[in-house]
PDB file of N, CA and C in Angstrom:
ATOM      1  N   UNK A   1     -10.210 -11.417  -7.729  1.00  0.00           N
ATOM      2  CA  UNK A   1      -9.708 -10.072  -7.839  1.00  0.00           C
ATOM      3  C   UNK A   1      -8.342 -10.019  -7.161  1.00  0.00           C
ATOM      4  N   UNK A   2      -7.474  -9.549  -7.926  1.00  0.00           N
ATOM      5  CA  UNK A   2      -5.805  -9.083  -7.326  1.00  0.00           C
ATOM      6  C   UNK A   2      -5.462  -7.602  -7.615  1.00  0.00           C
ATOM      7  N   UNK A   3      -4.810  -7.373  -6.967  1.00  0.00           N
ATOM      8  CA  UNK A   3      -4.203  -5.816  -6.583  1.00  0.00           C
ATOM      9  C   UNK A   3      -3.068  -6.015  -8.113  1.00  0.00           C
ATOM     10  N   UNK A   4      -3.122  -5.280  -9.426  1.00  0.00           N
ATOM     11  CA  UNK A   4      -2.096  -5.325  -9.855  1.00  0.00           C
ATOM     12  C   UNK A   4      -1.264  -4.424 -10.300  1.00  0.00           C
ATOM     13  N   UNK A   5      -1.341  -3.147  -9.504  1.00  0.00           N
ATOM     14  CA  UNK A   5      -0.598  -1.804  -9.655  1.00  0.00           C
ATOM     15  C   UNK A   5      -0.606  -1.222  -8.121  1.00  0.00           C
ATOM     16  N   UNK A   6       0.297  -0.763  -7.966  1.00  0.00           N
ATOM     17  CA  UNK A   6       1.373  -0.134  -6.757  1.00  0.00           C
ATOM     18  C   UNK A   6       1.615   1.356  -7.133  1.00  0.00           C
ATOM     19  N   UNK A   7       1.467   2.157  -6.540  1.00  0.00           N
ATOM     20  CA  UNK A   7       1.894   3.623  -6.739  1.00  0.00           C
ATOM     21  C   UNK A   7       1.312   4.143  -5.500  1.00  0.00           C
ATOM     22  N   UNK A   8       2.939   4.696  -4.421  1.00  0.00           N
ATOM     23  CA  UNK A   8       3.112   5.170  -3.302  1.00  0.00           C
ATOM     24  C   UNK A   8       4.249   6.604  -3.457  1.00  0.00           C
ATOM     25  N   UNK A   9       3.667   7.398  -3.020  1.00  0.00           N
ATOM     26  CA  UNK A   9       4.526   8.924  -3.265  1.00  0.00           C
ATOM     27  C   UNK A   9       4.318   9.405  -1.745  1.00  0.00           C
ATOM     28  N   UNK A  10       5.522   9.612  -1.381  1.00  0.00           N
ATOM     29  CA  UNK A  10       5.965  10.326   0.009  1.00  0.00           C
ATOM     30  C   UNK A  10       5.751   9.634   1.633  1.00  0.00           C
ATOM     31  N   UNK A  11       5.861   8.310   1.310  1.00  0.00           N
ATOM     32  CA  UNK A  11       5.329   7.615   2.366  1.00  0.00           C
ATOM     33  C   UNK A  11       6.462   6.653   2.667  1.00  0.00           C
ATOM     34  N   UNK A  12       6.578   7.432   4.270  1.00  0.00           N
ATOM     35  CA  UNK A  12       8.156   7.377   5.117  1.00  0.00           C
ATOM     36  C   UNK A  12       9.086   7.328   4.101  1.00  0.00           C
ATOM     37  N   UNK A  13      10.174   6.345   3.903  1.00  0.00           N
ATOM     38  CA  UNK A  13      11.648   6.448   3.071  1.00  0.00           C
ATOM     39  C   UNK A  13      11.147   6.458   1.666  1.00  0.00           C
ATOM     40  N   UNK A  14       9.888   6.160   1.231  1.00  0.00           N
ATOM     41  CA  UNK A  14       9.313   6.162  -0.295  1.00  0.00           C
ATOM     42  C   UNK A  14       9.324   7.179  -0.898  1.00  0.00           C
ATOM     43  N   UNK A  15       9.864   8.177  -1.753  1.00  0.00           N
ATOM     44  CA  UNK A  15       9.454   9.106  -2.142  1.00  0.00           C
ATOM     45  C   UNK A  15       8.697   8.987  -3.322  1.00  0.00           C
ATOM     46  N   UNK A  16       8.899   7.999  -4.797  1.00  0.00           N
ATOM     47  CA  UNK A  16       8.074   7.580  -5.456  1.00  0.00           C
ATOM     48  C   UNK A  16       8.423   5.513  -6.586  1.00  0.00           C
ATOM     49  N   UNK A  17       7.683   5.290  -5.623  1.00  0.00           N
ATOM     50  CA  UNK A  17       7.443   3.871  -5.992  1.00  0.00           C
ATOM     51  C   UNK A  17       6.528   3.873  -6.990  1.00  0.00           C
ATOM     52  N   UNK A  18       6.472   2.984  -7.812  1.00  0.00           N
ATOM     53  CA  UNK A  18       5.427   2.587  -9.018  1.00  0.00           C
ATOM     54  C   UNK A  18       5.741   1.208  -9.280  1.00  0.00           C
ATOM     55  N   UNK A  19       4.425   0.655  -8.876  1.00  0.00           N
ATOM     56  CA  UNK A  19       4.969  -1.776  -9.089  1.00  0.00           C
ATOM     57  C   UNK A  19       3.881  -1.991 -10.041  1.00  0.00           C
ATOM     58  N   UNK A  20       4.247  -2.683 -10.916  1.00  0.00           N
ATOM     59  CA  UNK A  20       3.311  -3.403 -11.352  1.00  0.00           C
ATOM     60  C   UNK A  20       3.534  -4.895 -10.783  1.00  0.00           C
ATOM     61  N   UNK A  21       1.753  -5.494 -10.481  1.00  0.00           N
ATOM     62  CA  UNK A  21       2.261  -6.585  -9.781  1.00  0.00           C
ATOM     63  C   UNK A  21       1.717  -7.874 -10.134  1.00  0.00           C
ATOM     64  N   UNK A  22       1.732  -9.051 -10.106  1.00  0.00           N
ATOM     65  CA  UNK A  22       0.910  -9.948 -10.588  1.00  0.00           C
ATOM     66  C   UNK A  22       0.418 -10.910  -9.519  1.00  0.00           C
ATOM     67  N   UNK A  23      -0.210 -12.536  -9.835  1.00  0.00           N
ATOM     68  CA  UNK A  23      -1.157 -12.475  -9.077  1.00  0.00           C
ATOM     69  C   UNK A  23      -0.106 -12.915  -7.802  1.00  0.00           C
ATOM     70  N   UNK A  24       1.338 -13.650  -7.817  1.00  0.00           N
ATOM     71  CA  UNK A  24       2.060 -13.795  -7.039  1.00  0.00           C
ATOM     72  C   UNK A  24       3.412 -13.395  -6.718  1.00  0.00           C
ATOM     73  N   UNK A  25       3.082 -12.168  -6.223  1.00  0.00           N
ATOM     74  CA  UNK A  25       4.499 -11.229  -6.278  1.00  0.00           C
ATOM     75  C   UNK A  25       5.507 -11.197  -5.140  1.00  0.00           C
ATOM     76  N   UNK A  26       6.449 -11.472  -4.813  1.00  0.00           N
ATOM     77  CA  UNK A  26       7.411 -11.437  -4.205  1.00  0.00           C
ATOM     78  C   UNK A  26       8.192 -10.524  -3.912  1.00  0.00           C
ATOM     79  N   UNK A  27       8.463  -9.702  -2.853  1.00  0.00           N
ATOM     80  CA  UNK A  27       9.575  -8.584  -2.525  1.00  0.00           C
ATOM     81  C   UNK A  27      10.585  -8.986  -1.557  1.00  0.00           C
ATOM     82  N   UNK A  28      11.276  -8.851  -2.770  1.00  0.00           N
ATOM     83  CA  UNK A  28      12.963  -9.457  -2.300  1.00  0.00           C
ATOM     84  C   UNK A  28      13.746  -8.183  -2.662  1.00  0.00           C
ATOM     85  N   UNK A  29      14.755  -7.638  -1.148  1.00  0.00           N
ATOM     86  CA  UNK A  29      15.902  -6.748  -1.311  1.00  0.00           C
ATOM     87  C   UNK A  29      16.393  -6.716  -0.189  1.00  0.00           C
ATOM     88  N   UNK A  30      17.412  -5.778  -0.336  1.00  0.00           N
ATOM     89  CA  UNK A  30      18.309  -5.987   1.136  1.00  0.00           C
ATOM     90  C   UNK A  30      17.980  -5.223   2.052  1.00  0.00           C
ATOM     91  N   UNK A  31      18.158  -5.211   3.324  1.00  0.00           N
ATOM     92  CA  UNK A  31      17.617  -5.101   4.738  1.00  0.00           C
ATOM     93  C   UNK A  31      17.500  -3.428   4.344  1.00  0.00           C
ATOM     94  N   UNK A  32      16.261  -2.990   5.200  1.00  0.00           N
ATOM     95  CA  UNK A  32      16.544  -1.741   5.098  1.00  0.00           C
ATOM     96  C   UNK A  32      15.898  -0.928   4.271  1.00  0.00           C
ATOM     97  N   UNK A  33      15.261  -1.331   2.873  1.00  0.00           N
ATOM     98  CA  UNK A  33      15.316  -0.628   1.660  1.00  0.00           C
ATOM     99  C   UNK A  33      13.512  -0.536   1.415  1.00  0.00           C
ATOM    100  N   UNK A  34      12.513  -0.649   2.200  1.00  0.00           N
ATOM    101  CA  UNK A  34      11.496  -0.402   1.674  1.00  0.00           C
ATOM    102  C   UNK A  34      10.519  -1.198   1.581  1.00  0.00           C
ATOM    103  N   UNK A  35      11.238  -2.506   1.547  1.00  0.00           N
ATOM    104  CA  UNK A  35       9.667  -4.107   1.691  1.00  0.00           C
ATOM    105  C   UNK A  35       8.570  -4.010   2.759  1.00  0.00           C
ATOM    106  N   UNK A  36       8.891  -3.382   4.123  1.00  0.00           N
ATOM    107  CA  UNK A  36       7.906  -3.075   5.007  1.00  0.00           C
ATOM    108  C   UNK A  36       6.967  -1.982   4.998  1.00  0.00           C
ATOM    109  N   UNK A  37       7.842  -1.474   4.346  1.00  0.00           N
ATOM    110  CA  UNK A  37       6.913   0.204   3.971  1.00  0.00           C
ATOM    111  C   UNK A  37       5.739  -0.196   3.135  1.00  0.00           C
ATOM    112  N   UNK A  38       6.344  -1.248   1.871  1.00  0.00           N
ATOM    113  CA  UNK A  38       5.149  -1.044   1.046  1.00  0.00           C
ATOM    114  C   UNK A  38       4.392  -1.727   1.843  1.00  0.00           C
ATOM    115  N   UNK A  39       4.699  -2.730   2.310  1.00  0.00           N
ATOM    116  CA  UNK A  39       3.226  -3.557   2.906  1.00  0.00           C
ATOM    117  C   UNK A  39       2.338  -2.777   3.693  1.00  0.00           C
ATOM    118  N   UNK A  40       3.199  -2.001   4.535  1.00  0.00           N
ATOM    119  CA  UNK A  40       2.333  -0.908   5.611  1.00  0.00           C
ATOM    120  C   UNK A  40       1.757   0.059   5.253  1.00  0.00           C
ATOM    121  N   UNK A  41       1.843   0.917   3.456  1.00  0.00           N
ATOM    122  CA  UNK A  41       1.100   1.133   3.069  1.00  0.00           C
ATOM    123  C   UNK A  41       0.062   0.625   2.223  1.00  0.00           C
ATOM    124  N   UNK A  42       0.024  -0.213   1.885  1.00  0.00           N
ATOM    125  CA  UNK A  42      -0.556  -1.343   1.258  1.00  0.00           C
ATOM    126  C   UNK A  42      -1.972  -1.405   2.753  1.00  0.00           C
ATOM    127  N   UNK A  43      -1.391  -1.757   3.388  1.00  0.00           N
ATOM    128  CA  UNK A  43      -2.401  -2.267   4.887  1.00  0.00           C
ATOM    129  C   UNK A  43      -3.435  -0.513   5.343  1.00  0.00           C
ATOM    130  N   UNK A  44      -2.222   0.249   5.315  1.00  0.00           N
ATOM    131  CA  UNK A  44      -3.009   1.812   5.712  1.00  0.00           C
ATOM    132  C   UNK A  44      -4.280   1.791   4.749  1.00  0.00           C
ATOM    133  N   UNK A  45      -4.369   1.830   3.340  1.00  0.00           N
ATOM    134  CA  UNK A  45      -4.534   2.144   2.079  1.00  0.00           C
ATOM    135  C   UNK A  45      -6.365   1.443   2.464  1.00  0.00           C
ATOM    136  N   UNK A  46      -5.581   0.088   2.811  1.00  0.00           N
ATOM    137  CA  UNK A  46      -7.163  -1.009   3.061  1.00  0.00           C
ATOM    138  C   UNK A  46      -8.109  -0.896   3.907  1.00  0.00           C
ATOM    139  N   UNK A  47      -7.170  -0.288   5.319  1.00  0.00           N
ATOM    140  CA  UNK A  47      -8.031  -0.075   6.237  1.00  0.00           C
ATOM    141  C   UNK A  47      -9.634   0.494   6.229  1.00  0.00           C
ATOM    142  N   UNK A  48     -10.319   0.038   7.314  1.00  0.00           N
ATOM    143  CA  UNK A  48     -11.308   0.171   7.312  1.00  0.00           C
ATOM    144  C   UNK A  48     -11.571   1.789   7.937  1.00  0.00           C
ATOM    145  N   UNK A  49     -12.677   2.686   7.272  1.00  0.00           N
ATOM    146  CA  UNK A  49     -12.587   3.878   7.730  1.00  0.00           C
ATOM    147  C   UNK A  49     -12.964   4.135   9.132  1.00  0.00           C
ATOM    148  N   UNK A  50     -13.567   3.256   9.691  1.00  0.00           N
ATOM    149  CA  UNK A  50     -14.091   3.674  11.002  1.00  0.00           C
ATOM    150  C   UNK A  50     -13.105   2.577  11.978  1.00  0.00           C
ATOM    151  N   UNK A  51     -11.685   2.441  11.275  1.00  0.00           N
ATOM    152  CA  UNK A  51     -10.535   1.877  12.910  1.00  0.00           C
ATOM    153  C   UNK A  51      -9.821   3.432  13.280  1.00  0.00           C
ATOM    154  N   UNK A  52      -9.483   2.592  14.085  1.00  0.00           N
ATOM    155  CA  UNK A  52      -8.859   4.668  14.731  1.00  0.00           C
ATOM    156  C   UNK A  52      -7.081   4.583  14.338  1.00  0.00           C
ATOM    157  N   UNK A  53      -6.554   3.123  14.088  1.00  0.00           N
ATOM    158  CA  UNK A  53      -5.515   3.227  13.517  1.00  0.00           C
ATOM    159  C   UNK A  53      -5.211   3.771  12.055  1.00  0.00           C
ATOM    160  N   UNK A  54      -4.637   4.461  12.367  1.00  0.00           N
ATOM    161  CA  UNK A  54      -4.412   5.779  11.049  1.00  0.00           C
ATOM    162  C   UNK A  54      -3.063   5.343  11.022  1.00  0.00           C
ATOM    163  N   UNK A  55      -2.096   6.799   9.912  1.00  0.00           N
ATOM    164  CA  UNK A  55      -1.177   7.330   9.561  1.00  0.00           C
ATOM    165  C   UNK A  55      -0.771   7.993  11.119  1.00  0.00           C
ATOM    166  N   UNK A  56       0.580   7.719  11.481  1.00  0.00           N
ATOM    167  CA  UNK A  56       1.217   8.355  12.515  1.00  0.00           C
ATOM    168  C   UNK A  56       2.409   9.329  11.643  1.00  0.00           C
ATOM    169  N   UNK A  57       2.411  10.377  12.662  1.00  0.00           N
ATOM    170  CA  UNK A  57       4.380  11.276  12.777  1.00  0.00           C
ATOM    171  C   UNK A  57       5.354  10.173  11.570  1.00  0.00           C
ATOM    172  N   UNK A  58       5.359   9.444  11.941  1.00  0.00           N
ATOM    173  CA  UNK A  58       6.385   8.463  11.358  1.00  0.00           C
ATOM    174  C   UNK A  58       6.313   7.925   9.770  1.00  0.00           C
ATOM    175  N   UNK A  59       4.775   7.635   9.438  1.00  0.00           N
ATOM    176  CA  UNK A  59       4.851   7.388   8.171  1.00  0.00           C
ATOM    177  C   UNK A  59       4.769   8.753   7.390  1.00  0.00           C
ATOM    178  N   UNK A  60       4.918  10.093   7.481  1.00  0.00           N
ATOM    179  CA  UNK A  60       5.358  10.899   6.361  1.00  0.00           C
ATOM    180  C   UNK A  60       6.575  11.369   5.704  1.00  0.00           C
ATOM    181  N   UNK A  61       6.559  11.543   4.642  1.00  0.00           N
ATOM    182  CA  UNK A  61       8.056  11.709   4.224  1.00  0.00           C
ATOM    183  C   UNK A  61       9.314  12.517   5.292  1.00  0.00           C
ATOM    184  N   UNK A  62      10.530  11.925   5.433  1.00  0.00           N
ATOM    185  CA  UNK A  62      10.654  12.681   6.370  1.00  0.00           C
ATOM    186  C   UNK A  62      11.773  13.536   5.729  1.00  0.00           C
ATOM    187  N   UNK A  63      12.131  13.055   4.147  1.00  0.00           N
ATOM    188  CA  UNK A  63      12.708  14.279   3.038  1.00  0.00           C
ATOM    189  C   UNK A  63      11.983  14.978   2.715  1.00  0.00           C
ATOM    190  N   UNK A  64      10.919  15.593   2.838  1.00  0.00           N
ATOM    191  CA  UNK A  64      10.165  16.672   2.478  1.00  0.00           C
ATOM    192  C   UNK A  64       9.291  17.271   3.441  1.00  0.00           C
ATOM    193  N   UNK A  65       9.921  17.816   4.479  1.00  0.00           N
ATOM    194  CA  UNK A  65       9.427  18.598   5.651  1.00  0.00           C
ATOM    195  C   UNK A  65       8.202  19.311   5.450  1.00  0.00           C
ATOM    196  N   UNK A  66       8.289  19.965   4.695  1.00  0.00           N
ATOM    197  CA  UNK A  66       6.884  20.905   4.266  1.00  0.00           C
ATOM    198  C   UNK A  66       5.914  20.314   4.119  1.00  0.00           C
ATOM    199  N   UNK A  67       6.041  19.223   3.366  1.00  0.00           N
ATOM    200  CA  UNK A  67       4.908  18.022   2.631  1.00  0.00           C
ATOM    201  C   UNK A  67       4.190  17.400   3.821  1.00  0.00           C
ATOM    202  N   UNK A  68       2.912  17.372   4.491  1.00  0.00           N
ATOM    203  CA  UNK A  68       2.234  16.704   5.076  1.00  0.00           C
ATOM    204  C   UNK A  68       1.083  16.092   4.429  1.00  0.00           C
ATOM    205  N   UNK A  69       1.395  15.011   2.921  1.00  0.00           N
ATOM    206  CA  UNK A  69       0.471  14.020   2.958  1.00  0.00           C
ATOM    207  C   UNK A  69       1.541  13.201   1.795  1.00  0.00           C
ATOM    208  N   UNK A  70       0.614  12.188   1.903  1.00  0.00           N
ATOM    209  CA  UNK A  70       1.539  11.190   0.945  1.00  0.00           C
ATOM    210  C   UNK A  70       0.771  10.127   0.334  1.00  0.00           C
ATOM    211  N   UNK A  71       0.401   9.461  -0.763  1.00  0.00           N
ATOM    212  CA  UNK A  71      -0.510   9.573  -1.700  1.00  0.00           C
ATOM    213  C   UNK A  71      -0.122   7.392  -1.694  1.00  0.00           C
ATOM    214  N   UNK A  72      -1.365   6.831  -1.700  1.00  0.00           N
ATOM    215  CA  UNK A  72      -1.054   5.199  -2.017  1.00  0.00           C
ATOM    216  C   UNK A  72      -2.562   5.245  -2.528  1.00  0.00           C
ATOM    217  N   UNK A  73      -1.500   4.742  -4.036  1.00  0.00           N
ATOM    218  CA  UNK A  73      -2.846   4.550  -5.248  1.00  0.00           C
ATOM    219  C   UNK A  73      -2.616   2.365  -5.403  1.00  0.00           C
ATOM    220  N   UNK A  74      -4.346   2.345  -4.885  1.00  0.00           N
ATOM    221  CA  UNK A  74      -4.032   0.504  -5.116  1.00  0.00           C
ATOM    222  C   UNK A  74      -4.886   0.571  -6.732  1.00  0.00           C
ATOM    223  N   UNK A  75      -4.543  -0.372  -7.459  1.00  0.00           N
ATOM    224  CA  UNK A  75      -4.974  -0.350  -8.781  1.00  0.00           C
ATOM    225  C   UNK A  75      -5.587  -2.166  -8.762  1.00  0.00           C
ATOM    226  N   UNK A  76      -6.799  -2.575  -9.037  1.00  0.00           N
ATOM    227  CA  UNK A  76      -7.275  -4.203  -8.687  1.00  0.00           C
ATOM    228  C   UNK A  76      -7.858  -4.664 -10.654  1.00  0.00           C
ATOM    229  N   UNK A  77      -7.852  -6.243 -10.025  1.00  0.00           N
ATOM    230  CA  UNK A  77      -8.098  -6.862 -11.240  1.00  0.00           C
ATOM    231  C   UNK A  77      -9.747  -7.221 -10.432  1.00  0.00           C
ATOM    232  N   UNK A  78     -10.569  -7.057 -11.142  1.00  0.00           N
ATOM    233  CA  UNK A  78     -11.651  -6.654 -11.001  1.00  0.00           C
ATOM    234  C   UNK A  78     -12.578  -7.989 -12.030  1.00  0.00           C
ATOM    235  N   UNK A  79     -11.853  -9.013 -12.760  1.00  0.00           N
ATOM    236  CA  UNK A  79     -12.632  -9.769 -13.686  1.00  0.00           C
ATOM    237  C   UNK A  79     -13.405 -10.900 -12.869  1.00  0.00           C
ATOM    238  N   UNK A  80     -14.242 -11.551 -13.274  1.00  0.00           N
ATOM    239  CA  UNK A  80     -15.392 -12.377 -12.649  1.00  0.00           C
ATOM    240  C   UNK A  80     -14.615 -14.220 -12.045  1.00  0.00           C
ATOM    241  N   UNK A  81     -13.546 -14.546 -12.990  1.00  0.00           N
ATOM    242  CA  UNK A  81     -12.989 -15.289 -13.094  1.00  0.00           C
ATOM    243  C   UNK A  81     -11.404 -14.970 -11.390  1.00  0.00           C
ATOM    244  N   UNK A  82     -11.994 -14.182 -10.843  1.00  0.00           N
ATOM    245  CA  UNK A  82     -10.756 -13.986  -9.954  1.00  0.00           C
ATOM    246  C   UNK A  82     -11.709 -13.264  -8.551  1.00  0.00           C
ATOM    247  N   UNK A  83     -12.940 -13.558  -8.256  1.00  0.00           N
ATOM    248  CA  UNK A  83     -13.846 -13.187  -7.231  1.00  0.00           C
ATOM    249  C   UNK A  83     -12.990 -13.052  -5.885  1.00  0.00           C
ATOM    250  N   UNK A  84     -13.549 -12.123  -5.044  1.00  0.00           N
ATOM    251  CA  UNK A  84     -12.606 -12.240  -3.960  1.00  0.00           C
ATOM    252  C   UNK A  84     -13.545 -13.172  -2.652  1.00  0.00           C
ATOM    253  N   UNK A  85     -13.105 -13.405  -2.174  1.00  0.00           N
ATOM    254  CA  UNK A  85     -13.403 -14.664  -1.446  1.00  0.00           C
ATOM    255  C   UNK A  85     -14.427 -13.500  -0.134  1.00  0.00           C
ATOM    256  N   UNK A  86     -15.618 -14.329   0.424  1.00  0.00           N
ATOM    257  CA  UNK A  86     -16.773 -13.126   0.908  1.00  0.00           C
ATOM    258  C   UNK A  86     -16.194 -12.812   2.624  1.00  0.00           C
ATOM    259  N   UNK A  87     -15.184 -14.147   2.976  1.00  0.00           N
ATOM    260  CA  UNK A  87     -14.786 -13.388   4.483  1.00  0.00           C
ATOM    261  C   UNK A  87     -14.170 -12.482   3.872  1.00  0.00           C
ATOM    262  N   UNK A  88     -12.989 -12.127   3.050  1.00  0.00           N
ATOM    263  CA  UNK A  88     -12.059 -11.065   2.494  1.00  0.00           C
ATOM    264  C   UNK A  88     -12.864  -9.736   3.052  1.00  0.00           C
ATOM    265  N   UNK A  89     -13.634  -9.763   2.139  1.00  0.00           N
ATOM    266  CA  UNK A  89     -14.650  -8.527   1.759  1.00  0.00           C
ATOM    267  C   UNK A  89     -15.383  -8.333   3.114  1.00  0.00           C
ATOM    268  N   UNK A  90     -15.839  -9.315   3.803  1.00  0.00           N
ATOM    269  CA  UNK A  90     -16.357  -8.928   4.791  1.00  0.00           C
ATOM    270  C   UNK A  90     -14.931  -8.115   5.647  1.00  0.00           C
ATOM    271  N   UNK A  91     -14.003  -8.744   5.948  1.00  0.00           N
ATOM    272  CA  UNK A  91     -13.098  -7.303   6.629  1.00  0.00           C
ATOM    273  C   UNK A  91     -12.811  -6.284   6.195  1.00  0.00           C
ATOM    274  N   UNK A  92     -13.173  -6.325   4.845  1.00  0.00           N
ATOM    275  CA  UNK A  92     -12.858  -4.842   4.479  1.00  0.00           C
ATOM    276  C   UNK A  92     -13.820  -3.656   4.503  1.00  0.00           C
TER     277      UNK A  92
END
């Protein structure tokens, strides 16, 4: 199983990202522009519900003042031929 769709709206400098991704994707750009964000929502998104590390002040949009939430849709390849490995799953 691989993650192969990305869609993040209002999360920190993101206002709306959409990736399609495959099974070995690479984010390459220049300093500054967003590669950490996605991963850190990518990581928020996975977390387990009962860690106490959440969403802080910092990851909400900070162009849309009013707006207090911000939306990370993970989209997975789910076929039998791509199993996810059982420690994986066990952290999640």
């Amino acid at each position: 199983m691989h993650l192969t769709h990305l869609k993040i709206e209002g999360f920190r400098g993101l206002r709306n990202v959409d990736l399609k991704l495959e099974p070995k994707t690479v984010l390459i750009a220049e300093n500054n522009s967003g590669k950490t964000s996605i991963l850190d929502a990518i990581r928020l998104a996975l977390r387990s519900p009962g860690r106490r590390t959440g969403p802080d002040e910092l990851d909400f949009s900070l162009g849309i003042p009013e707006t207090r939430t911000f939306l990370v849709t993970l989209s997975f390849d789910s076929s039998p031929e791509r199993p996810w490995p059982d420690a994986c799953i066990q952290q999640l």
